[in-house]
C-alpha atoms as a PDB file:
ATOM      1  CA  UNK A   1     109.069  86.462  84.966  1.00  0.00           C
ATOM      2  CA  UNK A   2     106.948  89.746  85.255  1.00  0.00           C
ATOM      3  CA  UNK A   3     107.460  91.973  88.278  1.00  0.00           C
ATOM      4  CA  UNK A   4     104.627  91.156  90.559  1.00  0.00           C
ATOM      5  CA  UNK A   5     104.234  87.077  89.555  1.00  0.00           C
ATOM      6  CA  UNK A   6     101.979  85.343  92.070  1.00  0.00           C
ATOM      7  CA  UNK A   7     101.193  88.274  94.432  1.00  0.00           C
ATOM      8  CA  UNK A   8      97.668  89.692  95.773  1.00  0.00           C
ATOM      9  CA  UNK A   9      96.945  93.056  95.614  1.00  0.00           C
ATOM     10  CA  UNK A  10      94.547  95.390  96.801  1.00  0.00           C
ATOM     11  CA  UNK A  11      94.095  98.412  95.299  1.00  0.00           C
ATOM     12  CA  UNK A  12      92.195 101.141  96.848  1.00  0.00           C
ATOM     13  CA  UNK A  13      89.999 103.818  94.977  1.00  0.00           C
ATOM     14  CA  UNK A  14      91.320 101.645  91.576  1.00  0.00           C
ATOM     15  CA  UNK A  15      88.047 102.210  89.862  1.00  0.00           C
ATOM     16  CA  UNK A  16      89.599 105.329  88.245  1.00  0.00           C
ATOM     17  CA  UNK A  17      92.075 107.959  87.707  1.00  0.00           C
ATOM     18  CA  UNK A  18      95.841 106.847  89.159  1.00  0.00           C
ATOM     19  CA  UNK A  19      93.731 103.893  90.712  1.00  0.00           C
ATOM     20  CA  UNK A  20      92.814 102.612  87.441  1.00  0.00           C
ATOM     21  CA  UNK A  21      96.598 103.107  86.005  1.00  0.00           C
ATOM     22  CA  UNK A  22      97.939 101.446  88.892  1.00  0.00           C
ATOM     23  CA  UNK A  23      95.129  98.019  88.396  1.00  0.00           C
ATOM     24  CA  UNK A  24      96.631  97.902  84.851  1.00  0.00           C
ATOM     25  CA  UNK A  25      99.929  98.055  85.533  1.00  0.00           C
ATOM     26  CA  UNK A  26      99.698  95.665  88.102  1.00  0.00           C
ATOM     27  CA  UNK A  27      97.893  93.045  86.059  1.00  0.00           C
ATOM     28  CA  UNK A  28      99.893  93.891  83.123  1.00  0.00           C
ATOM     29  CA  UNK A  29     103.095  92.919  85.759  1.00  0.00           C
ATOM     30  CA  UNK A  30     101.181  89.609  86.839  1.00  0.00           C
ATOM     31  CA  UNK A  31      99.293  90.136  89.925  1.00  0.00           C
ATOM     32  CA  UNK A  32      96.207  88.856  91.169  1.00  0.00           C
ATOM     33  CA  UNK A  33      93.969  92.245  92.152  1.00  0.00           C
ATOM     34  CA  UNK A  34      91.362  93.047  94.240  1.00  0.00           C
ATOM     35  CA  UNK A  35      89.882  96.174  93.510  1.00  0.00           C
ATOM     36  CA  UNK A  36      88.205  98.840  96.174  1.00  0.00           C
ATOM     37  CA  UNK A  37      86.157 101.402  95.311  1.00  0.00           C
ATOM     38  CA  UNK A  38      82.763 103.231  96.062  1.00  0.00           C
ATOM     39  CA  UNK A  39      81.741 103.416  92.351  1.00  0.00           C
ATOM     40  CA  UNK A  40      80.396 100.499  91.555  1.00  0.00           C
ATOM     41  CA  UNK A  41      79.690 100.732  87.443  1.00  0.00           C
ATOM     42  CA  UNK A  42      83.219 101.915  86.881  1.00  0.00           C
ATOM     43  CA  UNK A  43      84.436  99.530  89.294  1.00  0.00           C
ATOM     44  CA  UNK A  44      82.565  96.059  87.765  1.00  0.00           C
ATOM     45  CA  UNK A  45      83.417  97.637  83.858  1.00  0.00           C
ATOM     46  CA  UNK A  46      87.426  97.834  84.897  1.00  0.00           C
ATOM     47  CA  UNK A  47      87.110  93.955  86.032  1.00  0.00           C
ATOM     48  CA  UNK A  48      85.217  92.827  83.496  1.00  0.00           C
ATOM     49  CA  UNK A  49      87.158  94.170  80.775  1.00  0.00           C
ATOM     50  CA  UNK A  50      90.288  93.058  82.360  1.00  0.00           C
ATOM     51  CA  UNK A  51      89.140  89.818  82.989  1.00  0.00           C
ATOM     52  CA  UNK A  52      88.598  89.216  79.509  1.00  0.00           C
ATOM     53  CA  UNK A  53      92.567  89.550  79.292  1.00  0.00           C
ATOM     54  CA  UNK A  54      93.109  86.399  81.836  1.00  0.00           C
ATOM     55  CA  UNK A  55      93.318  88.656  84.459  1.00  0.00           C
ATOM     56  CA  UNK A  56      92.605  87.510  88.336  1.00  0.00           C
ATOM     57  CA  UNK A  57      90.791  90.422  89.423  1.00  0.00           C
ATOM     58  CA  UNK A  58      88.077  90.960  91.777  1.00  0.00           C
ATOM     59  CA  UNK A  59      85.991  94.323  92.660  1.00  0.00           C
ATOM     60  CA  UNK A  60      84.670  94.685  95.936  1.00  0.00           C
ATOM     61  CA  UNK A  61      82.741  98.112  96.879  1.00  0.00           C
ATOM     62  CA  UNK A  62      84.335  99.293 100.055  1.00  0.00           C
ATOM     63  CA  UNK A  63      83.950 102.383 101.948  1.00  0.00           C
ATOM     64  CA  UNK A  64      87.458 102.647 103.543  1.00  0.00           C
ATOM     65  CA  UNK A  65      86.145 105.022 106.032  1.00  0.00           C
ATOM     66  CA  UNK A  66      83.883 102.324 107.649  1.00  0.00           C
ATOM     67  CA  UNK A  67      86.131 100.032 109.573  1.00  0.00           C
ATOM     68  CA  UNK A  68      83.850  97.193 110.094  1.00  0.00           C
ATOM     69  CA  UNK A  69      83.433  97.360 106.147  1.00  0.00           C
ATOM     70  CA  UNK A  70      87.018  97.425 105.515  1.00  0.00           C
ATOM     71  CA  UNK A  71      87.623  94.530 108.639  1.00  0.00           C
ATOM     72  CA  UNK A  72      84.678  92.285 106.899  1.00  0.00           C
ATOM     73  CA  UNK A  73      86.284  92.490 103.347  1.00  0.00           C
ATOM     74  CA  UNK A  74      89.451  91.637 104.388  1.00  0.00           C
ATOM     75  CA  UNK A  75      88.122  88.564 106.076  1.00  0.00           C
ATOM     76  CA  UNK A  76      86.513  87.458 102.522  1.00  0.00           C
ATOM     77  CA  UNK A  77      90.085  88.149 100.343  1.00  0.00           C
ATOM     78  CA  UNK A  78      91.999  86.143 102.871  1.00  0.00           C
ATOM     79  CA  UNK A  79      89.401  83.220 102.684  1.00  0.00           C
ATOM     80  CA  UNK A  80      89.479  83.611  99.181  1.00  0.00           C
ATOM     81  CA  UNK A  81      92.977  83.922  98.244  1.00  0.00           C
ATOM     82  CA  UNK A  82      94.463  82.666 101.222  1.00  0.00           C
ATOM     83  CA  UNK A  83      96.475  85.878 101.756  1.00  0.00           C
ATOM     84  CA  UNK A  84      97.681  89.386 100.932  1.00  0.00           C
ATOM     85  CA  UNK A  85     100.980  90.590  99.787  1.00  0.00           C
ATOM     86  CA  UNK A  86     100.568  93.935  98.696  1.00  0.00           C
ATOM     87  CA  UNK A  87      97.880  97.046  99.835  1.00  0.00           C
ATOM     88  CA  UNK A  88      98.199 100.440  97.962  1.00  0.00           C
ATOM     89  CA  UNK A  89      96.252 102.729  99.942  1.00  0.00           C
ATOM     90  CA  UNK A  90      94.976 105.216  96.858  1.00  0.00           C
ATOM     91  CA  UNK A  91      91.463 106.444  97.651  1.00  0.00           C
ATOM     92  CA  UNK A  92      91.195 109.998  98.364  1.00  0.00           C
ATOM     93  CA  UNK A  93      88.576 112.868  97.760  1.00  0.00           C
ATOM     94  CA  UNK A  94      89.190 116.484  97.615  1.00  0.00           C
ATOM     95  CA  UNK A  95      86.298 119.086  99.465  1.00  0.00           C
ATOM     96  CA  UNK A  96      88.222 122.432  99.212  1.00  0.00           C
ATOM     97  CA  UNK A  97      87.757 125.525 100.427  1.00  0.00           C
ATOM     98  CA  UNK A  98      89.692 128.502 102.385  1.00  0.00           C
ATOM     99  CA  UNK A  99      89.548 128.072 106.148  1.00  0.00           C
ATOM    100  CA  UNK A 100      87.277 130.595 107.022  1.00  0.00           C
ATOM    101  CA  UNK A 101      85.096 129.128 103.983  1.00  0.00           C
ATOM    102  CA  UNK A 102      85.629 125.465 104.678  1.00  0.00           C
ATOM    103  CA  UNK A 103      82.691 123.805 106.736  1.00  0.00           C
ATOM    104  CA  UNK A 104      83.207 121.206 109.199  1.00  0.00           C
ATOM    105  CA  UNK A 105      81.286 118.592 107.063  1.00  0.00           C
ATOM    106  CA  UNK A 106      83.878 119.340 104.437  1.00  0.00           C
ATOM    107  CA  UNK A 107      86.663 118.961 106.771  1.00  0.00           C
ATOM    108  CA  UNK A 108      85.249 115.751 108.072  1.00  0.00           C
ATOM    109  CA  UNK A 109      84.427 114.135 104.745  1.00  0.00           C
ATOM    110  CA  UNK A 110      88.633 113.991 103.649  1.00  0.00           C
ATOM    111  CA  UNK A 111      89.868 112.990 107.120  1.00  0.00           C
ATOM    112  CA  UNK A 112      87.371 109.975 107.604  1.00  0.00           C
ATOM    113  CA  UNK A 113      88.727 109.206 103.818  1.00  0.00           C
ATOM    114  CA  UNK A 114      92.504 110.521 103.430  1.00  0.00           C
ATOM    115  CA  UNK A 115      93.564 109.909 106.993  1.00  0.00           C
ATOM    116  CA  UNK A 116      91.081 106.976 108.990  1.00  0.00           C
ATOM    117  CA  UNK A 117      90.578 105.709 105.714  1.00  0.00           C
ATOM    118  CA  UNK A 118      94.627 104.354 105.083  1.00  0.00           C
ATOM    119  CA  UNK A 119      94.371 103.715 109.243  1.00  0.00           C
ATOM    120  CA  UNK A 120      91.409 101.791 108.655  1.00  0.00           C
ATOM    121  CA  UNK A 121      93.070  99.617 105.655  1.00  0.00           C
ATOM    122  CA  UNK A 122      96.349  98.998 107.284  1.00  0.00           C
ATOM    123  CA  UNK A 123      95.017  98.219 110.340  1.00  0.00           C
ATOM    124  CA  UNK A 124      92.807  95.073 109.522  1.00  0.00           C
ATOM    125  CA  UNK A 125      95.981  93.891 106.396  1.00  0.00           C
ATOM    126  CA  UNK A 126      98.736  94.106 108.727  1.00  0.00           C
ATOM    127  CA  UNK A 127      98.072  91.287 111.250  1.00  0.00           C
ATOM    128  CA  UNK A 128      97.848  88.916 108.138  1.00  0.00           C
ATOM    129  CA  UNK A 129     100.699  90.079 106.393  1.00  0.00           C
ATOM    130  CA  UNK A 130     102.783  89.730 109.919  1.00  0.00           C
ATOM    131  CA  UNK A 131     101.784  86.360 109.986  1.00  0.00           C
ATOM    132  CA  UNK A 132     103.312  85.509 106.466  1.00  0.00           C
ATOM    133  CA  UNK A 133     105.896  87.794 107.672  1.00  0.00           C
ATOM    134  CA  UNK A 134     105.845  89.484 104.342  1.00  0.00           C
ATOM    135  CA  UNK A 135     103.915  92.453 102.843  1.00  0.00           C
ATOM    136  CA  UNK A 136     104.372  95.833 100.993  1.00  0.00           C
ATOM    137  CA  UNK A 137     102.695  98.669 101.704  1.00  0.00           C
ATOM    138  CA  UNK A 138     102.210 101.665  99.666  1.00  0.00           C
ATOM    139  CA  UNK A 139     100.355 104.751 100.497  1.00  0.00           C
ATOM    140  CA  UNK A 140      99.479 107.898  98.323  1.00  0.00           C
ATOM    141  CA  UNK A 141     100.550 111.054  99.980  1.00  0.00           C
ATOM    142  CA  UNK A 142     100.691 114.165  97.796  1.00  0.00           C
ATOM    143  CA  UNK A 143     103.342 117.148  97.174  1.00  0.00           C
ATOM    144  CA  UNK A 144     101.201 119.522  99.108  1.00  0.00           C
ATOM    145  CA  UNK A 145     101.590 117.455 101.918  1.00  0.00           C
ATOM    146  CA  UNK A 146     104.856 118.448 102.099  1.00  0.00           C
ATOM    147  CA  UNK A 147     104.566 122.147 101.050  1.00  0.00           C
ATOM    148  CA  UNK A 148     101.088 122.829 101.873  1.00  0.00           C
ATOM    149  CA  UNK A 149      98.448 124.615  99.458  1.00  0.00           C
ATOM    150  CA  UNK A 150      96.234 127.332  99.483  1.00  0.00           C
ATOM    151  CA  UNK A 151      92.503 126.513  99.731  1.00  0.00           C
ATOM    152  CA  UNK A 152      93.118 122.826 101.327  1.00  0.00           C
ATOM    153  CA  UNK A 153      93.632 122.707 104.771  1.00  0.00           C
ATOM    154  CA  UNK A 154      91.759 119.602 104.951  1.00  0.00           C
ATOM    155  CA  UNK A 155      93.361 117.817 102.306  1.00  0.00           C
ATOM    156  CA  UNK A 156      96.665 118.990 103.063  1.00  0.00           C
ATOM    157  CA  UNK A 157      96.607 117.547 107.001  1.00  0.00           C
ATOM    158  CA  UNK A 158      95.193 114.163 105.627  1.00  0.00           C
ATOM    159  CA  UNK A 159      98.503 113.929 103.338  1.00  0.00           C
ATOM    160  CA  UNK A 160     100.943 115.390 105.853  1.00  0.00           C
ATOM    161  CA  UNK A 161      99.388 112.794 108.542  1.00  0.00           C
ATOM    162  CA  UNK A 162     100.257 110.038 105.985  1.00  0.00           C
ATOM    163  CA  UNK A 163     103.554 111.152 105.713  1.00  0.00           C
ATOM    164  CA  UNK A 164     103.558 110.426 109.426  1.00  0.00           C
ATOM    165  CA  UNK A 165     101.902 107.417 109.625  1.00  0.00           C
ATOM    166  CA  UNK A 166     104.131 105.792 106.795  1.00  0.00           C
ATOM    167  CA  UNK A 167     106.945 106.892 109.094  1.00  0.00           C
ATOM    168  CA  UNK A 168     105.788 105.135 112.590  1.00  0.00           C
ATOM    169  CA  UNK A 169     104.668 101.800 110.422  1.00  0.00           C
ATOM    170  CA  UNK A 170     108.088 101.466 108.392  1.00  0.00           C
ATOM    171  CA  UNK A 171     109.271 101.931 112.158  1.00  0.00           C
ATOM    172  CA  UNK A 172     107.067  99.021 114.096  1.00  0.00           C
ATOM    173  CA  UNK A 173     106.428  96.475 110.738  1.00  0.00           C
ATOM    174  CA  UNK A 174     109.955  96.634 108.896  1.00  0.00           C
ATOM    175  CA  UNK A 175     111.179  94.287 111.240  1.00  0.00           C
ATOM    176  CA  UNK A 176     107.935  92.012 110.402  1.00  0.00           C
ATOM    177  CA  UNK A 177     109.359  91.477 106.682  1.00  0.00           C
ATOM    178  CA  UNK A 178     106.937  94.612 105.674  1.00  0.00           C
ATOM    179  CA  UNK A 179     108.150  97.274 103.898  1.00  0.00           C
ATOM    180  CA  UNK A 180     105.857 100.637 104.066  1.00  0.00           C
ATOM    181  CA  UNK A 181     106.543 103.803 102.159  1.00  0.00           C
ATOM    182  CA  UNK A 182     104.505 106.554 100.074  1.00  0.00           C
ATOM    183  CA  UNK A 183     104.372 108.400  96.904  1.00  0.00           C
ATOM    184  CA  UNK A 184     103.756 112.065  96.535  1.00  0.00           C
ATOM    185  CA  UNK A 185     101.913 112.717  93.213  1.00  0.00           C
ATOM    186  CA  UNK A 186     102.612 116.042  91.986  1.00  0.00           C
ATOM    187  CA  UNK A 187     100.040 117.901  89.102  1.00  0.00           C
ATOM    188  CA  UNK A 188      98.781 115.276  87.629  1.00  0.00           C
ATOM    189  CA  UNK A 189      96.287 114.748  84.877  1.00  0.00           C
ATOM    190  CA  UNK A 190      93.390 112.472  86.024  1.00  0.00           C
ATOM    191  CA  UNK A 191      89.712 113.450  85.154  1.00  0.00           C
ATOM    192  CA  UNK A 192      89.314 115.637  88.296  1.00  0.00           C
ATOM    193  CA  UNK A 193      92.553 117.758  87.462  1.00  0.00           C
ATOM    194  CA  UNK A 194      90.924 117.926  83.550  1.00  0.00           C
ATOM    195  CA  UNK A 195      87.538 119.365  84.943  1.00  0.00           C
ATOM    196  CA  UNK A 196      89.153 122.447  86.737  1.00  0.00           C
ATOM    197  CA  UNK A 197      89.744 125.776  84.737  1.00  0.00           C
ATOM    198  CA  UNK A 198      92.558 126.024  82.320  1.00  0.00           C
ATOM    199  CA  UNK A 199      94.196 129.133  83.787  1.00  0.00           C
ATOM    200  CA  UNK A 200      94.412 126.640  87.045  1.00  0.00           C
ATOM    201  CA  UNK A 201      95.247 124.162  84.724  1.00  0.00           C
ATOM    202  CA  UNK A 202      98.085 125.936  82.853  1.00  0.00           C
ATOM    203  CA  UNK A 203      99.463 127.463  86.800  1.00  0.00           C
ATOM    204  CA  UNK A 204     100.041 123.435  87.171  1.00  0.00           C
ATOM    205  CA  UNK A 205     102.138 123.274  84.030  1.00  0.00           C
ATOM    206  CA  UNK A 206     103.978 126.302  85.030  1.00  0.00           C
ATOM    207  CA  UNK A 207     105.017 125.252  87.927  1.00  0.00           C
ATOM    208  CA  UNK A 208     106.106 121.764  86.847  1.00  0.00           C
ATOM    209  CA  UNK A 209     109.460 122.185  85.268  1.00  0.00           C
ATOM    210  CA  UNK A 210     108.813 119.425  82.645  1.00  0.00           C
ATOM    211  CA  UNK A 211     106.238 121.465  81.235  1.00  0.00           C
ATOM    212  CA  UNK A 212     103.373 119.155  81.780  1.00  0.00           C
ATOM    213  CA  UNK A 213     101.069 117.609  84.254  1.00  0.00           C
ATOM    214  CA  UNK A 214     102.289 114.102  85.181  1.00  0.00           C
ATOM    215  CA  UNK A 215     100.193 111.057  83.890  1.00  0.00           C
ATOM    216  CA  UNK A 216      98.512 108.920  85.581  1.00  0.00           C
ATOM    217  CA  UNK A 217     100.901 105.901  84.660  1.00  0.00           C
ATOM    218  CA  UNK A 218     103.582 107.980  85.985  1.00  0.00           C
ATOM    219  CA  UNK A 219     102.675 107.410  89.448  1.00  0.00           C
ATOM    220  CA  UNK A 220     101.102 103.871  88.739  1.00  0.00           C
ATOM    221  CA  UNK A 221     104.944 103.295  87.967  1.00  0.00           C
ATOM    222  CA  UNK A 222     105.952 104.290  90.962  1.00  0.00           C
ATOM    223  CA  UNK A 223     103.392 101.911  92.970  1.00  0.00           C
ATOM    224  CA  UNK A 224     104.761  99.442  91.139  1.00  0.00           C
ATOM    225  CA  UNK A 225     108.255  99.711  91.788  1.00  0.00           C
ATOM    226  CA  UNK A 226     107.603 100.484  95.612  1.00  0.00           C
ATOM    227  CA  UNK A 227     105.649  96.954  95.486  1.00  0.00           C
ATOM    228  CA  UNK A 228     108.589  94.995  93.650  1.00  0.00           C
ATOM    229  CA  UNK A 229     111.171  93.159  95.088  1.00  0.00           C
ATOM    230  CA  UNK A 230     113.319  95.905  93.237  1.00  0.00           C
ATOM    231  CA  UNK A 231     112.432  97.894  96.492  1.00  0.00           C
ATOM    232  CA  UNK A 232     113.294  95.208  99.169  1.00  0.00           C
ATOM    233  CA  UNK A 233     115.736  97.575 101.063  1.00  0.00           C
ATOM    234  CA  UNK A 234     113.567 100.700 101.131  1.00  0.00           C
ATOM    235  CA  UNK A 235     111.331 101.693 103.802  1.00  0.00           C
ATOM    236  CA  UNK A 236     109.722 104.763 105.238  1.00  0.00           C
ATOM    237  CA  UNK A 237     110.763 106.765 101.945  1.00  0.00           C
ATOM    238  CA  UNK A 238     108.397 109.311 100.684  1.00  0.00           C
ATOM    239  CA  UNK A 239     109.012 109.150  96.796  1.00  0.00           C
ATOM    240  CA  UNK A 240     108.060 112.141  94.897  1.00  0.00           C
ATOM    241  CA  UNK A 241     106.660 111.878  91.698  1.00  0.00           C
ATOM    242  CA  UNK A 242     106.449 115.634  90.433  1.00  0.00           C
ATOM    243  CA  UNK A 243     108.374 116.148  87.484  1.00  0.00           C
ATOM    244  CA  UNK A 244     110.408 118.281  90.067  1.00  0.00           C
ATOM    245  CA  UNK A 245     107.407 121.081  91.109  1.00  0.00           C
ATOM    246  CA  UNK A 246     108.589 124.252  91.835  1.00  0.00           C
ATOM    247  CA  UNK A 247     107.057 125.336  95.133  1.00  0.00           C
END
């Protein structure tokens, strides 16, 4: 029996990068997924090709910062597959920039993403999974919302609010059969980290005492154990997924 037999998944921002890792590790572990993203061509080419493996998978083109959007999709999964087990709140964006440099727009753009956009998702899955009394939900913090980074204020508060949220929700839905936690990727190698300069690239390394940038399967391993019934018992953890980052 494979890890995630018979359970519904949605995965946010799973068109690429640790999205993408986490879809196929999920269908490779038998779940049926439903796949959020804004891109739609990389989002209809993921569930195409997987489908031609016997995979249930479905894309949908959310905006997770539009709650109505987010509310209304729900509403079609849950007529559709009758319920939903598991919600991995990925999606993210990155607008960086000092803070005297940083523009409100900018600032904006990754909280109505990062930060509303996991409220928004959580909000409308929860009632249903408290009425099955079961769920597991996973949300993607970062490293440097724990230690902070220079040049992202923005993106920084977003994953330090997550932390927080995960928190209050393991807090108010654990006794609901739901088990909420995070992960906090480290550096790690997805096409936006692979389009930055290599002395930025090689400062990553550096500071990674592995030697290398994490993959994105590292962290789609993590999602998958956090969604498991391996992790039953845990709730509210932050995992860290860094390869042990030197701050």
């Amino acid at each position: 029996m494979k890890r995630l037999d018979n359970k519904i998944a949605i995965i946010t921002g799973g068109a690429q990068g640790i999205g993408k890792a986490t879809v196929e590790k999920f269908a490779a572990e038998g779940a049926a997924i439903i796949v959020w993203d804004v891109d739609e061509t990389k989002g209809n080419k993921l569930s195409d090709d997987l489908r031609l493996q016997k995979v249930t998978i479905k894309f949908m083109k959310v905006n997770v910062a539009n709650f109505q959007e987010v509310e209304n999709s729900i509403k079609q999964i849950i007529s559709e597959f009758g319920r939903i087990d598991i919600l991995v709140n990925n999606a993210g964006i990155l607008r960086d920039g000092t803070l005297v440099k940083m523009t409100s727009e900018q600032w904006q753009q990754v909280i109505d993403v990062n930060l509303t956009g996991v409220f928004n998702c959580t909000k409308a899955v929860a009632p249903h999974m408290i009425e099955k009394q079961y769920g597991k939900i996973i949300n993607a913090t970062s490293v440097v919302g724990l230690y902070g980074n220079f040049g992202q204020t923005n993106y920084v508060a977003t994953k330090a609010g997550v932390i927080g949220m995960t928190k209050v929700w393991a807090r108010e839905l654990g006794r609901k059969g739901i088990n909420v936690n995070a992960i906090a990727p480290g550096f790690i190698a997805t096409e936006m980290v692979a389009s930055m300069p290599e002395k930025v690239i090689t400062m990553m390394k550096e500071k990674t005492p592995m030697g290398r940038l994490g993959k994105p399967e590292d962290i789609a391993n993590a999602y998958c154990f956090l969604a498991s019934e391996e992790a039953d018992f845990i709730n509210g953890t932050v995992l860290s997924v860094d390869g042990g980052v030197i701050t």
